[in-house]
PDB file of N, CA and C in Angstrom:
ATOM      1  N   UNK A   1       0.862  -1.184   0.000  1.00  0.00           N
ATOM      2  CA  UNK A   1       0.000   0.000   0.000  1.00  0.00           C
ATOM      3  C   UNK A   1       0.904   1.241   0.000  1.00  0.00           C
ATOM      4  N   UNK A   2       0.449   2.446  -0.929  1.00  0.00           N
ATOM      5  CA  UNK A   2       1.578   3.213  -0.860  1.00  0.00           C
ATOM      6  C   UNK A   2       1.199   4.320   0.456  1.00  0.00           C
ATOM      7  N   UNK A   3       1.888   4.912   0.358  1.00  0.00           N
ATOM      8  CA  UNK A   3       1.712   5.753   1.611  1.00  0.00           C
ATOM      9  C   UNK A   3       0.595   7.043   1.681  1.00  0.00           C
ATOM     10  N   UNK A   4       0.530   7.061   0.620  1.00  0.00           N
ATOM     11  CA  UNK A   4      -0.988   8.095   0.394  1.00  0.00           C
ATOM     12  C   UNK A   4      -2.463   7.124   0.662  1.00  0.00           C
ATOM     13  N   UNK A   5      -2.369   5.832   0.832  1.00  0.00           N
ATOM     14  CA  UNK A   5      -3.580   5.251   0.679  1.00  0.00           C
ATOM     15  C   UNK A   5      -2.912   4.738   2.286  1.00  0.00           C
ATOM     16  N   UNK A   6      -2.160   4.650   2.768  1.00  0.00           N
ATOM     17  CA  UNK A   6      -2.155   4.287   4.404  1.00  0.00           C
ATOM     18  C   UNK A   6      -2.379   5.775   5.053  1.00  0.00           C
ATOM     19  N   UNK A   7      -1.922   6.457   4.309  1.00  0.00           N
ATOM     20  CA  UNK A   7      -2.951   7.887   5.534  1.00  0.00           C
ATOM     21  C   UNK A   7      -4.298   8.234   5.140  1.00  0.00           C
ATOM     22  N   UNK A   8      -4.889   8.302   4.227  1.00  0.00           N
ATOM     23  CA  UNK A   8      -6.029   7.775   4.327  1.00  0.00           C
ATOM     24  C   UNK A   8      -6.778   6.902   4.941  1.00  0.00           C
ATOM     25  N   UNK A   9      -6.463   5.697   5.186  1.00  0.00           N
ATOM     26  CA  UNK A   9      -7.038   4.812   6.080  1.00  0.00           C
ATOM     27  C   UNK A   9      -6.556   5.147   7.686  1.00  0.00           C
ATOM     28  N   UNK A  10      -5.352   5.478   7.686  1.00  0.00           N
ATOM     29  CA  UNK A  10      -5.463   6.016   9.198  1.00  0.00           C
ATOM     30  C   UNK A  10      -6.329   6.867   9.347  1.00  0.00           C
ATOM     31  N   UNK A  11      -6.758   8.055   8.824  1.00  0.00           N
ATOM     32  CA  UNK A  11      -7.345   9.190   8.696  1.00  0.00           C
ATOM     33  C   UNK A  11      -8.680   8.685   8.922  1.00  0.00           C
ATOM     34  N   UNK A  12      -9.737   7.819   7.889  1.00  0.00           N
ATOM     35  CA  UNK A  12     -10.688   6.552   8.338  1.00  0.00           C
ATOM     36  C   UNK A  12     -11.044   6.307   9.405  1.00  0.00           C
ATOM     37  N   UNK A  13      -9.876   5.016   9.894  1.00  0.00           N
ATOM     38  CA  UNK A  13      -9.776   4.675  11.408  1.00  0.00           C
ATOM     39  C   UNK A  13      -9.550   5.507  12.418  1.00  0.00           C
ATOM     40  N   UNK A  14      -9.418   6.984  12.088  1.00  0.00           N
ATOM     41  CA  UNK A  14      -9.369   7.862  13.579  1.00  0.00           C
ATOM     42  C   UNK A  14     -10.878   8.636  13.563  1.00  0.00           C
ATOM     43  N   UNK A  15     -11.520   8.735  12.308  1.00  0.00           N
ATOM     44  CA  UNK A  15     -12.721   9.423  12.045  1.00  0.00           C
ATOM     45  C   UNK A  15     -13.649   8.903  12.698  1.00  0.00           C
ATOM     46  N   UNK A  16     -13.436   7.322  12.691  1.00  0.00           N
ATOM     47  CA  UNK A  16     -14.317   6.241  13.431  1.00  0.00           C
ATOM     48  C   UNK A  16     -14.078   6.170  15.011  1.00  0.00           C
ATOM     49  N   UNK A  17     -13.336   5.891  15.129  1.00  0.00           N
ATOM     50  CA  UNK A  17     -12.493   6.372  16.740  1.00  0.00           C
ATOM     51  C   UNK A  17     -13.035   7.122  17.151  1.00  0.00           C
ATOM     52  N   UNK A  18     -13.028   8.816  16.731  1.00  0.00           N
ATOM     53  CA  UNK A  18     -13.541   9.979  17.007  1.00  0.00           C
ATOM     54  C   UNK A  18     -15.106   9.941  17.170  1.00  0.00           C
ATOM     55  N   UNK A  19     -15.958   9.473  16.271  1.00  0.00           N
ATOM     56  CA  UNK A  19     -16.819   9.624  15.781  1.00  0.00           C
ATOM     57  C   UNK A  19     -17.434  11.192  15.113  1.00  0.00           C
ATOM     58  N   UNK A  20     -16.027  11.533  13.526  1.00  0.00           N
ATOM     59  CA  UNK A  20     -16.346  12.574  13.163  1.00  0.00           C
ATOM     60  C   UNK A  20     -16.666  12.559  12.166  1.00  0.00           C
ATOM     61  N   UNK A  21     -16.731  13.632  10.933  1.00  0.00           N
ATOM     62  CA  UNK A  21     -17.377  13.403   9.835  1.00  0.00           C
ATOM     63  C   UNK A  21     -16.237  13.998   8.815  1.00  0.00           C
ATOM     64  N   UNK A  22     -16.174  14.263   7.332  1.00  0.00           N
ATOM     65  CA  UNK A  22     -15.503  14.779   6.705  1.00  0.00           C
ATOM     66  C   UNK A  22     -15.882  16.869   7.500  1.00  0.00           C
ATOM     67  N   UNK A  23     -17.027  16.982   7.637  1.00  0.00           N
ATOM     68  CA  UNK A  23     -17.473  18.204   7.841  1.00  0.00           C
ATOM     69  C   UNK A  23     -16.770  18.679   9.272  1.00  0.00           C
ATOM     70  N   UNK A  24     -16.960  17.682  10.273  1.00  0.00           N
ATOM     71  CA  UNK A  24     -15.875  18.217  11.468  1.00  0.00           C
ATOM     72  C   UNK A  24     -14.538  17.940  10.828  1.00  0.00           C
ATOM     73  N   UNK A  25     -13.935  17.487  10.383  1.00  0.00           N
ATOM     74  CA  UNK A  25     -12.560  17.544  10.401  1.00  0.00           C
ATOM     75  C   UNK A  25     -12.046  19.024   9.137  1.00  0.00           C
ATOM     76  N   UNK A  26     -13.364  19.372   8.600  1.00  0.00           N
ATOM     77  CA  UNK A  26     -13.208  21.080   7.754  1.00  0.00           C
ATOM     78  C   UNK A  26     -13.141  21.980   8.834  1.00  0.00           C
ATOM     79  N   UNK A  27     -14.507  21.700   9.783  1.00  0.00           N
ATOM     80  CA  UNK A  27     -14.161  22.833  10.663  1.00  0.00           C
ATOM     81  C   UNK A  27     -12.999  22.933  11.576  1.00  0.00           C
ATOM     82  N   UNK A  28     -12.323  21.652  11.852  1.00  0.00           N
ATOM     83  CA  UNK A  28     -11.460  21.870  12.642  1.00  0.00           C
ATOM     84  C   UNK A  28     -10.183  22.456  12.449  1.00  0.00           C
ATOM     85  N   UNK A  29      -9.685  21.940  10.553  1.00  0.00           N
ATOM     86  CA  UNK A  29      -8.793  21.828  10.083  1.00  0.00           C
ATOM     87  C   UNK A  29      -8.408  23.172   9.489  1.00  0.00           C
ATOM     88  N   UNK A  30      -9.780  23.964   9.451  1.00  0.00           N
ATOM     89  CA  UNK A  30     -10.143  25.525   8.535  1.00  0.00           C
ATOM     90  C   UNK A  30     -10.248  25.031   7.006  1.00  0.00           C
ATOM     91  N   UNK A  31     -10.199  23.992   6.945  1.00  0.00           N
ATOM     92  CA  UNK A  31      -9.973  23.354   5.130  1.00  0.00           C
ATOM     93  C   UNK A  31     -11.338  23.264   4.392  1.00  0.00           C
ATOM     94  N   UNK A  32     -12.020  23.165   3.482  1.00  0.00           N
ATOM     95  CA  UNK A  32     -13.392  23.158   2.553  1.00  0.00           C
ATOM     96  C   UNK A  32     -13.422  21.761   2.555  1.00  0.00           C
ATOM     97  N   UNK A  33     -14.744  21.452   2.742  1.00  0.00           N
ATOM     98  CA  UNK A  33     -15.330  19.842   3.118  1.00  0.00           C
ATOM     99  C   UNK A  33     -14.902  19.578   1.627  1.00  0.00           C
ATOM    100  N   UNK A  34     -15.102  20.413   0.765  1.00  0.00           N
ATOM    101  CA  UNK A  34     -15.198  19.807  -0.753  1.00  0.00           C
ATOM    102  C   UNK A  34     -13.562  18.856  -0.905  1.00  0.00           C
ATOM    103  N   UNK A  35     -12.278  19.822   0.016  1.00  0.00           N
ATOM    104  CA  UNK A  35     -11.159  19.283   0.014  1.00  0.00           C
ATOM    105  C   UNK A  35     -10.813  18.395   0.111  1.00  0.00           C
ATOM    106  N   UNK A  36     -11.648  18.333   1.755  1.00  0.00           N
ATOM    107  CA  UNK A  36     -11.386  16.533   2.665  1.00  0.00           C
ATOM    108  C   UNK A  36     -12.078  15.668   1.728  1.00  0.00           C
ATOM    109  N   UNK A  37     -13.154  15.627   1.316  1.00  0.00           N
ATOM    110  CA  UNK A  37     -13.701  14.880   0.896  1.00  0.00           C
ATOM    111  C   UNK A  37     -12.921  14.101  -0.472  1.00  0.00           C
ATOM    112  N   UNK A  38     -12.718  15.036  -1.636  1.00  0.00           N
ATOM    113  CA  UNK A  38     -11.812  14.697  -2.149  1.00  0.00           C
ATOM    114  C   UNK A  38     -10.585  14.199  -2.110  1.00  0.00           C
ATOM    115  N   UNK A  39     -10.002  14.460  -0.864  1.00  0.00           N
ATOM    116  CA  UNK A  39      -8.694  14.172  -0.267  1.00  0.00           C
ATOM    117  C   UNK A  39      -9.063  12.565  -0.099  1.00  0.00           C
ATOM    118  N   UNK A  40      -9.965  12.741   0.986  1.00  0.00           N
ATOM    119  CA  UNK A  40     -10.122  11.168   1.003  1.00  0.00           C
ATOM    120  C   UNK A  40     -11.123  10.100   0.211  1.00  0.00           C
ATOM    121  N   UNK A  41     -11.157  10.629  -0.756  1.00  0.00           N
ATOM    122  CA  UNK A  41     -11.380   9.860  -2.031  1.00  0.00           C
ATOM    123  C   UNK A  41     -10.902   9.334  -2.990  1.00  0.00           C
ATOM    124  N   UNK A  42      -9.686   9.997  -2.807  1.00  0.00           N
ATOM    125  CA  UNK A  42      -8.271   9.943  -3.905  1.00  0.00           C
ATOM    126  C   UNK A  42      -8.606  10.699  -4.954  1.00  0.00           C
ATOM    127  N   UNK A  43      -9.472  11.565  -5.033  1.00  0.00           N
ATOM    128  CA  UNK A  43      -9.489  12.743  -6.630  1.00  0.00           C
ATOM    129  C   UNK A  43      -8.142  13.450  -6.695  1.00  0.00           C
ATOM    130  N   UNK A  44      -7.815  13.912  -5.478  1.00  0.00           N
ATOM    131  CA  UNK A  44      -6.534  15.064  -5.067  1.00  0.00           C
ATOM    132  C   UNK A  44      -5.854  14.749  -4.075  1.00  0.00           C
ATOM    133  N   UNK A  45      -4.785  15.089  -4.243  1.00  0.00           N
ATOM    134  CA  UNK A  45      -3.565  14.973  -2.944  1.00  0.00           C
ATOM    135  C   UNK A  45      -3.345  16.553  -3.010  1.00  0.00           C
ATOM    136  N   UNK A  46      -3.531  17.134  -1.522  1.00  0.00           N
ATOM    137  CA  UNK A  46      -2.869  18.276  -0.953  1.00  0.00           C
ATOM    138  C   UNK A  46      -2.280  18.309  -0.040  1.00  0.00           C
ATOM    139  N   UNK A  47      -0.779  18.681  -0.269  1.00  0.00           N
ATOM    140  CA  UNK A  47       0.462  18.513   0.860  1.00  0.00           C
ATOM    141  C   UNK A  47      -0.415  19.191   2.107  1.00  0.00           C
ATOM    142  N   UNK A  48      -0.984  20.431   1.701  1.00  0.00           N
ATOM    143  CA  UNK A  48      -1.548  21.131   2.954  1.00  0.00           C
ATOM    144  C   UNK A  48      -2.468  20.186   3.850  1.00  0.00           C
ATOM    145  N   UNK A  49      -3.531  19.850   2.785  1.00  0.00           N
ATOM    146  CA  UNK A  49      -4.728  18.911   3.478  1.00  0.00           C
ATOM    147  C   UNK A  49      -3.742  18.111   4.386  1.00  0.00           C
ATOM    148  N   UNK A  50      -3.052  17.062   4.092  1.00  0.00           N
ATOM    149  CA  UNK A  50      -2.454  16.333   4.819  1.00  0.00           C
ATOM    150  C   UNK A  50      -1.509  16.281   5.985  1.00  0.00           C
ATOM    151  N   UNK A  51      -0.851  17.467   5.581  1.00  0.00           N
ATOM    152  CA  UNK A  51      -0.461  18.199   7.240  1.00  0.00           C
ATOM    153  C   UNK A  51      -1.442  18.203   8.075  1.00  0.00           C
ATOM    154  N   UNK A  52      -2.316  19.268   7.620  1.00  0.00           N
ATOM    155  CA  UNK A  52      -3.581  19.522   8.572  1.00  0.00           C
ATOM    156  C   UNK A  52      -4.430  18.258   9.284  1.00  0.00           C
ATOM    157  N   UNK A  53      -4.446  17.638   8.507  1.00  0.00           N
ATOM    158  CA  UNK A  53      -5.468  16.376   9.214  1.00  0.00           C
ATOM    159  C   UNK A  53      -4.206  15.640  10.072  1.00  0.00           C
ATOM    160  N   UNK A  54      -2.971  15.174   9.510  1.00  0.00           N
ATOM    161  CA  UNK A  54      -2.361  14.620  10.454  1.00  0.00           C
ATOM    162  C   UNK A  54      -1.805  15.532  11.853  1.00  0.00           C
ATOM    163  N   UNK A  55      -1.742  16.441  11.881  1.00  0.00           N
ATOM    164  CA  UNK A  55      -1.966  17.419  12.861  1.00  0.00           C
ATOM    165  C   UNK A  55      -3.000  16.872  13.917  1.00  0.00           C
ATOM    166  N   UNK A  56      -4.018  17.719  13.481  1.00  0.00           N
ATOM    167  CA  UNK A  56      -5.414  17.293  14.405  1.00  0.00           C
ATOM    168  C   UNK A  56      -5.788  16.097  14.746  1.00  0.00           C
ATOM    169  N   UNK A  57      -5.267  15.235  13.739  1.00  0.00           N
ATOM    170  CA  UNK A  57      -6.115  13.559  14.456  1.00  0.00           C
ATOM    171  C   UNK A  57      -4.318  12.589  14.900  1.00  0.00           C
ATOM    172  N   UNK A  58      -3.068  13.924  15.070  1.00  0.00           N
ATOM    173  CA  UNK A  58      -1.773  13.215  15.837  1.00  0.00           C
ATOM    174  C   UNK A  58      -1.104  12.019  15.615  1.00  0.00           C
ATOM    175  N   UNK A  59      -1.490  12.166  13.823  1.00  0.00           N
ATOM    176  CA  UNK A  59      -0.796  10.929  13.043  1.00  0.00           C
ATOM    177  C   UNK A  59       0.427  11.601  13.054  1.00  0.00           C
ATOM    178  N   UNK A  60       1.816  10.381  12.965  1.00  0.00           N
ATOM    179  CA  UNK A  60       2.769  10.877  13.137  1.00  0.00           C
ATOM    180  C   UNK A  60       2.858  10.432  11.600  1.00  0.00           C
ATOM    181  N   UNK A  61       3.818  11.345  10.355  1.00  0.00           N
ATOM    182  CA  UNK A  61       4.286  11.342   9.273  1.00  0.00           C
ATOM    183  C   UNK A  61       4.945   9.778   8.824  1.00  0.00           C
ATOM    184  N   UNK A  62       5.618   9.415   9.779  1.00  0.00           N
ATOM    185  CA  UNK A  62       6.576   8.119   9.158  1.00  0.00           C
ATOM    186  C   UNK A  62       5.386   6.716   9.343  1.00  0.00           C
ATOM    187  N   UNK A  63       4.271   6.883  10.439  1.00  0.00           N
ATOM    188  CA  UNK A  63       3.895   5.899  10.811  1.00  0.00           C
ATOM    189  C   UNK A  63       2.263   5.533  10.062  1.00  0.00           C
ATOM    190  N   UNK A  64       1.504   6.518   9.254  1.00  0.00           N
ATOM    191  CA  UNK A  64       0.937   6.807   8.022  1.00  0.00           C
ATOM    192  C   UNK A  64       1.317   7.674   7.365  1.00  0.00           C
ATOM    193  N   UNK A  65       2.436   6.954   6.036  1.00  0.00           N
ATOM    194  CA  UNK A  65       2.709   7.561   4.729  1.00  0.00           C
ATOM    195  C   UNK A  65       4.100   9.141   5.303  1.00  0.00           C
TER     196      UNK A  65
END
């Protein structure tokens, strides 16, 4: 699995954890749901998006992607 599709699924498995939505993790992140959503759909990769979410949900970089 490459490393863009293991932070995604971490990203997944913490949403579930959390119990949040693509829409809380916009408001939290300041990012456009249209982003996340896409982000985690695989339409787009944004270096930013992906900081940001691994930020807030305290994924560490080496350990998803």
């Amino acid at each position: 699995m490459d490393a863009y599709r293991e932070l995604r699924a971490e990203i997944s498995k913490q949403k579930v954890l959390r119990d949040m939505t693509n829409k809380d993790l916009a408001a939290i992140t300041g990012l456009a749901e249209s982003t996340i959503n896409g982000f985690m759909c695989g339409q787009r990769y944004s270096k930013l998006a992906a900081e940001k979410l691994r930020e807030v949900l305290n994924i560490r970089e080496n350990a998803a992607g």
